[in-house]
N, C-alpha and C. Protein backbone atom coordinates (compact mmCIF):
# COMPACT_ATOMS: atom_id res chain seq x y z
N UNK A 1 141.20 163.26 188.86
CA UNK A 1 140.11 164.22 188.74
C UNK A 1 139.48 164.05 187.36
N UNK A 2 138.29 163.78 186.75
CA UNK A 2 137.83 163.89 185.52
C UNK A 2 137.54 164.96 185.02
N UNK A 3 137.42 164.68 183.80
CA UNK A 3 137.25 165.97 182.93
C UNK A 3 136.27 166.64 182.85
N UNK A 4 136.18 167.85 183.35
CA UNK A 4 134.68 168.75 183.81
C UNK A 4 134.04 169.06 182.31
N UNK A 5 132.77 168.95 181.77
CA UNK A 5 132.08 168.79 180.63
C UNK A 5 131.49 169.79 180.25
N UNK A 6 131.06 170.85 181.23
CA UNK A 6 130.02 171.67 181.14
C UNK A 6 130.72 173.08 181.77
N UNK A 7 130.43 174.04 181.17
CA UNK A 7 131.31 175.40 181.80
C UNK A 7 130.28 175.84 182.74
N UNK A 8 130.68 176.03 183.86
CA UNK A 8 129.92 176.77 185.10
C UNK A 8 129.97 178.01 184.66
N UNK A 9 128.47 178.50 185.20
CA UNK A 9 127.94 179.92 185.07
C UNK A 9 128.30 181.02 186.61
N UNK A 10 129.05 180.05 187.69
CA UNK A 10 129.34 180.52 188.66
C UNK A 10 131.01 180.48 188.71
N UNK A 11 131.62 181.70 188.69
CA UNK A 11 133.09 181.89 188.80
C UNK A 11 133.71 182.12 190.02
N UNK A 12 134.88 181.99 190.37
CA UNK A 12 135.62 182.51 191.73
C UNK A 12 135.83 184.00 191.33
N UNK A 13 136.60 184.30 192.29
CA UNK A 13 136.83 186.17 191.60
C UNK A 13 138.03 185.92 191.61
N UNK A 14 138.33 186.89 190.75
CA UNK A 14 140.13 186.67 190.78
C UNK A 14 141.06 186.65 191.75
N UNK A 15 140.53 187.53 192.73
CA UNK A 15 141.11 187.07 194.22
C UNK A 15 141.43 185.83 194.41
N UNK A 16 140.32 184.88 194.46
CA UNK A 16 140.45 183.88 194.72
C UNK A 16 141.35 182.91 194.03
N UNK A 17 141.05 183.11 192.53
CA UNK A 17 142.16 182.68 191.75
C UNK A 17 143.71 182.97 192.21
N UNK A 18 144.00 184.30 191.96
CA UNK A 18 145.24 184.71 192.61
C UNK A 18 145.88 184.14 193.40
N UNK A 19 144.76 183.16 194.46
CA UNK A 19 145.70 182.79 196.02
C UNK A 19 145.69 181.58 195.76
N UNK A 20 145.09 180.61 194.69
CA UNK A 20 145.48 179.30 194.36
C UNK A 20 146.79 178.87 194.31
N UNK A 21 147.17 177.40 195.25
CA UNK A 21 148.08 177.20 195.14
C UNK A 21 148.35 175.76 194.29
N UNK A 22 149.09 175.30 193.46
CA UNK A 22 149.33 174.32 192.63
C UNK A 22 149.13 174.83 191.44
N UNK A 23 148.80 173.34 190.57
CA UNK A 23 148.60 174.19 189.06
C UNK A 23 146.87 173.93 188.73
N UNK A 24 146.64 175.07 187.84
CA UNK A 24 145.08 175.33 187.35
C UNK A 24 145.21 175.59 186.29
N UNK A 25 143.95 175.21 185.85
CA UNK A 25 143.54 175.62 184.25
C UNK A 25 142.25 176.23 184.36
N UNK A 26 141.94 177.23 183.93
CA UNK A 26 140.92 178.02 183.56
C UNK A 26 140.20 177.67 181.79
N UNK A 27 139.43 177.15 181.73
CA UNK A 27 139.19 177.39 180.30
C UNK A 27 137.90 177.92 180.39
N UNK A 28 138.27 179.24 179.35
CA UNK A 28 137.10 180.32 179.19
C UNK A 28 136.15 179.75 178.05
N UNK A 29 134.90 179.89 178.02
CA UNK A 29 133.92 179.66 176.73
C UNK A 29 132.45 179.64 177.12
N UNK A 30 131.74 178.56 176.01
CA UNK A 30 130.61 178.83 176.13
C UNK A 30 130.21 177.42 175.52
N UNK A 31 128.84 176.66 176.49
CA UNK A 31 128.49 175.40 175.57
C UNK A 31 128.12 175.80 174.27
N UNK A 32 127.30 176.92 174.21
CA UNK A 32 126.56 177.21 172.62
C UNK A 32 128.24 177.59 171.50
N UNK A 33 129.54 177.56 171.45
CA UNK A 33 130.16 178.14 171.14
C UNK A 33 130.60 176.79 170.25
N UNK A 34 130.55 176.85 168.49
CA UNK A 34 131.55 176.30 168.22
C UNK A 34 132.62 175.93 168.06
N UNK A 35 133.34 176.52 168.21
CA UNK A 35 134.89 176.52 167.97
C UNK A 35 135.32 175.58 169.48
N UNK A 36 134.01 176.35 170.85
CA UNK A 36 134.39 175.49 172.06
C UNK A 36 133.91 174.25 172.10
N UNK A 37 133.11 173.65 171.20
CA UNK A 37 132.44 172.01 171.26
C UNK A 37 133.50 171.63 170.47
N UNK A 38 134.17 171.82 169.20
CA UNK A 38 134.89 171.54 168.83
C UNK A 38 136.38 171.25 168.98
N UNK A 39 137.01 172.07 170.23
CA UNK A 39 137.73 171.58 171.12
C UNK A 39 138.00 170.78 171.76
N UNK A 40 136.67 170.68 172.39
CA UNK A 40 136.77 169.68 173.58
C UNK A 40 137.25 168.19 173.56
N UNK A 41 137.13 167.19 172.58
CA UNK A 41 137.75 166.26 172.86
C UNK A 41 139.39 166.35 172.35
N UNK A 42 139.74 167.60 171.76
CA UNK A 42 141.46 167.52 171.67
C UNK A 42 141.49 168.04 173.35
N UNK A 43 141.17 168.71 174.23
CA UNK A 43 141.05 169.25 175.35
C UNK A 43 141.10 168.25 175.91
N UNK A 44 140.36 167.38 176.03
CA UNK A 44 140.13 166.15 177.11
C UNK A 44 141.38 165.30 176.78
N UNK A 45 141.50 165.17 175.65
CA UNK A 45 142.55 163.81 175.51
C UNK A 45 144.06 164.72 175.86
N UNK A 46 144.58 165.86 176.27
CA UNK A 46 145.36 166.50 176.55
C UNK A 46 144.92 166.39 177.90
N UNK A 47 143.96 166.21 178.56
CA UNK A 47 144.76 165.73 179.76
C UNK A 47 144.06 164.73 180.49
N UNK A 48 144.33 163.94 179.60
CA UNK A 48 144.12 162.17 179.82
C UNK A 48 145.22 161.78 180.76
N UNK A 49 146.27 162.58 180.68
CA UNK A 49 147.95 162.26 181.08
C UNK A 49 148.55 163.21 182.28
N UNK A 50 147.13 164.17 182.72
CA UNK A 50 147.28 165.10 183.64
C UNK A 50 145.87 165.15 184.59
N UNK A 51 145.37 164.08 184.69
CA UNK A 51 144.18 164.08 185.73
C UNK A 51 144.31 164.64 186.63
N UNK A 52 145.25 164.75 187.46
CA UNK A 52 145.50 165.59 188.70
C UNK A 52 145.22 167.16 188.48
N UNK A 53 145.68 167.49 187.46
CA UNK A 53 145.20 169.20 187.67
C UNK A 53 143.95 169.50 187.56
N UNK A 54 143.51 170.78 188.30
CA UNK A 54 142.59 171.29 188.26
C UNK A 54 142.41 171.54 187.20
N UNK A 55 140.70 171.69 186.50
CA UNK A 55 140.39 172.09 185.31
C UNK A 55 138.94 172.81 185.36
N UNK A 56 139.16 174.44 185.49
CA UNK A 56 137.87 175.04 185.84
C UNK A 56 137.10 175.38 184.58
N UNK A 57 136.02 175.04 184.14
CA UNK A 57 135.66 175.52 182.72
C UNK A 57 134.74 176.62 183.61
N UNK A 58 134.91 177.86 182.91
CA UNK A 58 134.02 179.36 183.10
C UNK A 58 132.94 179.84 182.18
N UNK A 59 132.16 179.85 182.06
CA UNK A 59 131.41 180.44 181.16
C UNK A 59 131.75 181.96 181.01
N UNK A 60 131.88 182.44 179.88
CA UNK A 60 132.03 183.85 179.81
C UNK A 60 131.13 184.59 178.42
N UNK A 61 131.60 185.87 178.69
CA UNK A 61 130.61 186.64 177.87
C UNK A 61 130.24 187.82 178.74
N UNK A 62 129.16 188.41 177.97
CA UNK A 62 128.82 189.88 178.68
C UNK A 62 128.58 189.74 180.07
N UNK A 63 128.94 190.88 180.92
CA UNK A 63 128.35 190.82 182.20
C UNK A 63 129.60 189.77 183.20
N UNK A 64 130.29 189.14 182.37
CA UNK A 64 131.37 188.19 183.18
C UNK A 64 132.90 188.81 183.52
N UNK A 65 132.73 189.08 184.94
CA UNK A 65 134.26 190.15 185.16
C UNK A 65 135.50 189.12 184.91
N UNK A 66 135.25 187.73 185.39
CA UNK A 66 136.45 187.35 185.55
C UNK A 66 137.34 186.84 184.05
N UNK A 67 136.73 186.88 183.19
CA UNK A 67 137.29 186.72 181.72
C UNK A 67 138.01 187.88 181.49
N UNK A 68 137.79 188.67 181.43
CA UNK A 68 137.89 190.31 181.47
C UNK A 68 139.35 190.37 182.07
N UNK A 69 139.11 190.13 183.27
CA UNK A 69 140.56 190.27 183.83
C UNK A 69 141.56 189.62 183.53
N UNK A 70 141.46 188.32 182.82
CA UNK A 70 142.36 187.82 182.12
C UNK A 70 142.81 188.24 180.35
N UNK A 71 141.52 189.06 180.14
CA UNK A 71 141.67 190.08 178.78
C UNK A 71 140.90 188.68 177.68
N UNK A 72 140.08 188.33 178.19
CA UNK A 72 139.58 187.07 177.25
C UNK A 72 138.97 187.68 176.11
N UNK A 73 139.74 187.18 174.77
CA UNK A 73 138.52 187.51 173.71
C UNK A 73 138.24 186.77 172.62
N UNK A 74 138.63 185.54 172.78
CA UNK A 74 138.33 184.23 172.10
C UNK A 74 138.32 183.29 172.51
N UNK A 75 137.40 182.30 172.25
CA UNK A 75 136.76 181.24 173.18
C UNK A 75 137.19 179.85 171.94
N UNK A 76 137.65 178.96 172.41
CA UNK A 76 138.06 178.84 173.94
C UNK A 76 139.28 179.40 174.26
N UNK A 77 139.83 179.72 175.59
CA UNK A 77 140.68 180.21 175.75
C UNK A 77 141.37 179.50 177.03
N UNK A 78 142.45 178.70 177.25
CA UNK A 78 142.39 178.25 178.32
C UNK A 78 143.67 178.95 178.82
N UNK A 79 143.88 179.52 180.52
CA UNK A 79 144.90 180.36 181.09
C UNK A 79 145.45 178.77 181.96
N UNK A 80 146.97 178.31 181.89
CA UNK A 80 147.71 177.53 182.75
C UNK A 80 148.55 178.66 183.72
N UNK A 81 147.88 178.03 184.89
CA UNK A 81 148.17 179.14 186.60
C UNK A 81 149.38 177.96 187.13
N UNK A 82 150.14 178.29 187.71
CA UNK A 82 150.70 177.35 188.97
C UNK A 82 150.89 178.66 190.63
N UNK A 83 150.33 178.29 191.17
CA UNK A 83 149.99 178.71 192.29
C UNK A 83 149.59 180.90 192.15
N UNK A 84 148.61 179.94 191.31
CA UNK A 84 147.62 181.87 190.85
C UNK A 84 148.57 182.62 190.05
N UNK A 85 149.34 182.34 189.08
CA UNK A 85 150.76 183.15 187.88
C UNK A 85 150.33 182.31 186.76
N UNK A 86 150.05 183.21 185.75
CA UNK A 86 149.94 182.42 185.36
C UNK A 86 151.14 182.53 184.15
N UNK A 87 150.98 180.80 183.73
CA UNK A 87 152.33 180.39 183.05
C UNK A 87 152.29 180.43 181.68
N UNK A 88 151.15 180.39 181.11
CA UNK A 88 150.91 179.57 179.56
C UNK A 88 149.30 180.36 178.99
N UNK A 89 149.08 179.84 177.88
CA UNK A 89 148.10 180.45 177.50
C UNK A 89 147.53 179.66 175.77
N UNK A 90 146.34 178.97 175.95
CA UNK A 90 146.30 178.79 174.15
C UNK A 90 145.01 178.99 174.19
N UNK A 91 144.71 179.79 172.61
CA UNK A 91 143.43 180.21 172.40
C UNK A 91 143.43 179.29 171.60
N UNK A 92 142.12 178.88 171.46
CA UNK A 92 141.13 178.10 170.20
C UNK A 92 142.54 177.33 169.68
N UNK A 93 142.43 175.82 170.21
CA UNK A 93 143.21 174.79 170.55
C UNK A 93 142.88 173.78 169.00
N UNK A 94 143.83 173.80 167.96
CA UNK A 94 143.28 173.12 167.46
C UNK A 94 143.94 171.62 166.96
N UNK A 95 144.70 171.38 168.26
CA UNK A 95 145.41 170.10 168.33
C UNK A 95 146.16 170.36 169.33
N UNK A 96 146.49 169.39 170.02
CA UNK A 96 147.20 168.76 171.70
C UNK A 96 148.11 169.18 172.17
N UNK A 97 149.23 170.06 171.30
CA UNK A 97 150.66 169.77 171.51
C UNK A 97 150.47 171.04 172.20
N UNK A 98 150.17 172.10 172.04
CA UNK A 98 150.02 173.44 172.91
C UNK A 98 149.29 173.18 174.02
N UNK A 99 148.45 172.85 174.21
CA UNK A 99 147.66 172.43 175.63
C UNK A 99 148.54 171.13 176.36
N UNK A 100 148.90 170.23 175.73
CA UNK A 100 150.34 169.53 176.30
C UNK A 100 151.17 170.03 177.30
N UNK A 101 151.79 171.12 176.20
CA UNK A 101 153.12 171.63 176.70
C UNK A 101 152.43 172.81 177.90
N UNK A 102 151.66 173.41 177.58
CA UNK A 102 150.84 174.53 178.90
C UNK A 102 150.71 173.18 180.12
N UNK A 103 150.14 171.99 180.28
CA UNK A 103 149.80 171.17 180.98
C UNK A 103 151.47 170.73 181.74
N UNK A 104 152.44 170.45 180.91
CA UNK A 104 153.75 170.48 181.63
C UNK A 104 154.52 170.77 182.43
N UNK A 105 154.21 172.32 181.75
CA UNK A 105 154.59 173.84 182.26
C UNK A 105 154.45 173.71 183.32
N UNK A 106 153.01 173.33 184.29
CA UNK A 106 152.17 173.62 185.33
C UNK A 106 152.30 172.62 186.20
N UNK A 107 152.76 171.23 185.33
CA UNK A 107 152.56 169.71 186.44
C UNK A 107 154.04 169.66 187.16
């Protein structure tokens, strides 16, 4: 699966999340967001070694329920699910080894 580039402005609802089965990654943010451009290639090269998992980027911010329900309040924020539980959690990633080990957790 390649590495999704751009955060969708269209989310599942958490329902839907919930009933996922395998492992997922949610990463919460925003293209205009520095801290989230600045991520992204420690993000990508963390899972250079995990292509298979899902990797949903969300856009969030005002008006966005499904961040919310995960209690999002720093971007980036990525939630590791294995079948909708979730397992792991790293905010504002600023090297591999935590998004690694969340990616483990889940594979």
């Amino acid at each position: 699966m390649p590495f999704v580039s751009q955060y969708s402005t269209e989310s599942p609802t958490r329902e839907q999340i919930d009933e996922t089965s395998g492992p997922l990654v949610i990463e919460f943010g925003t293209g205009w967001c520095g801290y989230c451009q600045a991520a992204q290639p420690i993000i990508a090269g963390a899972f250079d070694a995990h292509r298979a998992i899902r990797h949903l980027k969300v856009e969030d911010g005002k008006g966005r329920r499904l961040g919310r329900t995960f209690g999002i309040k720093l971007w980036p924020t990525l939630i590791f699910l294995k079948d909708g539980e979730e397992v792991a959690r790293v905010v504002r990633p600023t090297d591999r080894d935590a998004i690694e080990d969340g990616l483990r957790r889940i594979d």
